[in-house]
Protein backbone atom coordinates (compact mmCIF):
# COMPACT_ATOMS: atom_id res chain seq x y z
CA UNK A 1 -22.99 -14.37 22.72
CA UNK A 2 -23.93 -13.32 19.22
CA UNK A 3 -24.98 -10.01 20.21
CA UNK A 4 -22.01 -9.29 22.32
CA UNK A 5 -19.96 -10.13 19.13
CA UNK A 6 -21.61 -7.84 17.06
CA UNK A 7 -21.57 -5.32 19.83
CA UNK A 8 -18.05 -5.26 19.62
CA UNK A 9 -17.56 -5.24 16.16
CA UNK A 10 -19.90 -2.15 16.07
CA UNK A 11 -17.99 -0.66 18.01
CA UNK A 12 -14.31 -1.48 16.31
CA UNK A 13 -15.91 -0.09 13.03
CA UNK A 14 -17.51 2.82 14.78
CA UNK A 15 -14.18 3.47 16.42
CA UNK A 16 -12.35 2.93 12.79
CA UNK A 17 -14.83 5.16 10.61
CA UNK A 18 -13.99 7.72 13.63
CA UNK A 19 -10.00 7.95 13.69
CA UNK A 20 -11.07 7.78 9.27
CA UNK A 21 -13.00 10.56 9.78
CA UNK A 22 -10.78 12.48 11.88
CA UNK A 23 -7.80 12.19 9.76
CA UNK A 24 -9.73 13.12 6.95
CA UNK A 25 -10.83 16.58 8.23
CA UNK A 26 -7.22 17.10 9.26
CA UNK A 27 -6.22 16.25 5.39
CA UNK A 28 -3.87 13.33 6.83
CA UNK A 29 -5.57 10.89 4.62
CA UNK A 30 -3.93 10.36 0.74
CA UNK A 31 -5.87 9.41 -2.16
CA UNK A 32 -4.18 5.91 -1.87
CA UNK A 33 -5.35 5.37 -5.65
CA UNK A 34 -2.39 7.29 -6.62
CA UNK A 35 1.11 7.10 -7.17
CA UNK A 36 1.39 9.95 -4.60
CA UNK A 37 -0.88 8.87 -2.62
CA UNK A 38 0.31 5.24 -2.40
CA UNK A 39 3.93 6.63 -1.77
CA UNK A 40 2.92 8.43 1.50
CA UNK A 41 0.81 5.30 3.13
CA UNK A 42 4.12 3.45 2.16
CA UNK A 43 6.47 5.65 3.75
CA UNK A 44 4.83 4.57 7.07
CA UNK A 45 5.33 1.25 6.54
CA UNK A 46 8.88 2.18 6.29
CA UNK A 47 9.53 3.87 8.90
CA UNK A 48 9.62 7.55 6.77
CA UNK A 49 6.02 8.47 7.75
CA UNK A 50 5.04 11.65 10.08
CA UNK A 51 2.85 11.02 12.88
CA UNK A 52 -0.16 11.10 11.42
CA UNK A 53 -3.09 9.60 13.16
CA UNK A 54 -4.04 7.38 10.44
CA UNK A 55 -0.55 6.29 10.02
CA UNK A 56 -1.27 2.50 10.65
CA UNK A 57 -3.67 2.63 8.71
CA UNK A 58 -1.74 3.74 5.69
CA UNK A 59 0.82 1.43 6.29
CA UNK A 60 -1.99 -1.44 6.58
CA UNK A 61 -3.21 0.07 2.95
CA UNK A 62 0.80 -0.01 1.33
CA UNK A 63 1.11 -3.46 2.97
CA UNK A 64 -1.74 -4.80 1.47
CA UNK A 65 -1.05 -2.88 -1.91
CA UNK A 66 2.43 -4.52 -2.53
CA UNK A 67 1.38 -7.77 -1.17
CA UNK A 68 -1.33 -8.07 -4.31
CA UNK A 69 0.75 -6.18 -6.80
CA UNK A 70 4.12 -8.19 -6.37
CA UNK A 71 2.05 -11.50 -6.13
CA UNK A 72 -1.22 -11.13 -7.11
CA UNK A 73 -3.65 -14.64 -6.75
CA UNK A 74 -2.16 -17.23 -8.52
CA UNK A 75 1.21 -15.57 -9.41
CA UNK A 76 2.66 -19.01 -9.46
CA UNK A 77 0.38 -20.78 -12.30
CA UNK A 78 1.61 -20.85 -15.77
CA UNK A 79 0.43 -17.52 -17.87
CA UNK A 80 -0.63 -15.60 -14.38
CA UNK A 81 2.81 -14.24 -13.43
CA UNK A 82 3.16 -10.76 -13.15
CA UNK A 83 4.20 -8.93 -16.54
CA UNK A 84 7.81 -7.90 -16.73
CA UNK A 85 9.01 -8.06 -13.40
CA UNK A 86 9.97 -11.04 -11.20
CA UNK A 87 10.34 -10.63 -7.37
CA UNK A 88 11.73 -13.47 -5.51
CA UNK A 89 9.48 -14.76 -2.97
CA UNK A 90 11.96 -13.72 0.14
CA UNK A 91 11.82 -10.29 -0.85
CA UNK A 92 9.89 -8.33 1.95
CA UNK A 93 6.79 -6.11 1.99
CA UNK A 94 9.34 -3.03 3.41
CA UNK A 95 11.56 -4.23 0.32
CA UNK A 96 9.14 -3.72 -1.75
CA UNK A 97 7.56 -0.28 -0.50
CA UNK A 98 11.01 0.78 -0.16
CA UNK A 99 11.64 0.30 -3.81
CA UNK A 100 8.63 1.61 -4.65
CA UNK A 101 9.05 4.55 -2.38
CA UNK A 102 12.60 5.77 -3.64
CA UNK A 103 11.32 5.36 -7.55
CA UNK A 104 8.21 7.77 -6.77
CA UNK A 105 10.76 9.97 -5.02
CA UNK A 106 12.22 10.88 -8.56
CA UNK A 107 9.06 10.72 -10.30
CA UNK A 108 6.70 13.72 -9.04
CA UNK A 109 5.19 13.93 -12.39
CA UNK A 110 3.91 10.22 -11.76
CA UNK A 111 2.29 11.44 -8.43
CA UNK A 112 -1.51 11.77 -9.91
CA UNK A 113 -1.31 8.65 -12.17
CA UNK A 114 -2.44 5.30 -10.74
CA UNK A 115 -0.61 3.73 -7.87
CA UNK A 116 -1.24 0.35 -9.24
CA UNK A 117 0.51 1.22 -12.81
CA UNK A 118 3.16 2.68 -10.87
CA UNK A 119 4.07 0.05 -8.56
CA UNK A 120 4.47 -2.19 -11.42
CA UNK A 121 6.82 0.21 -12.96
CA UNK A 122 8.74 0.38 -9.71
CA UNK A 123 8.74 -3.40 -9.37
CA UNK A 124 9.64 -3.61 -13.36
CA UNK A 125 12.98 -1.15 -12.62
CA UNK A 126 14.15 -3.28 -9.02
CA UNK A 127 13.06 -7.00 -10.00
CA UNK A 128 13.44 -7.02 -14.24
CA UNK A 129 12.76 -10.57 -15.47
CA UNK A 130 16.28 -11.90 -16.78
């Protein structure tokens, strides 16, 4: 039984690092460290993507993104919320992309900077502590 699990999961991670790969060579894959990057996985998670083949994937990678920026471990314990913005807990992962999406529309220059620095801007502009 063991071996037949990790028979499988060789080849789910095979099959991964091969669709990876593939969309890679075809230059489908963005540097998901940047804003630029970050803003095209999250435009398939909206909806706004091509059909790339790694589009999943990218939205798997803005899904996961937002989740930790907008509430990162602990958000909820005194001195560990997020700096500067405040997000309501029923706001959605498409809210948030979405919001992050439309403010690194009109931000090109932003595009090479860090996606993490820039999602907190986003979230800082939609969700401003009061």
């Amino acid at each position: 039984r063991e071996r037949k699990v990790r028979s499988v999961l060789a080849a789910v991670f095979a099959g991964a690092l091969w669709l990876s790969a593939g969309a890679l060579a075809q230059g489908a894959m963005p540097d998901i460290g940047t804003v630029g990057g970050m803003r095209e996985a999250c435009k398939h998670l909206i909806g706004e993507g091509g059909g790339a083949a790694a589009g999943q994937l990218l939205a798997f990678e803005c899904d996961a993104h937002m989740s930790t920026v907008a509430r990162p471990p602990g958000y909820k314990l005194p001195g560990k919320a997020p700096e500067g913005y405040c997000i309501p807990d029923d706001v959605a992962v498409a809210a948030l992309a979405t919001a992050f999406v439309r403010w690194a529309d009109s931000r090109e220059e932003r595009w090479t900077g860090p996606a993490k620095a820039g999602t907190q801007d986003a979230f800082r502009e939609a969700w401003p502590c009061q």
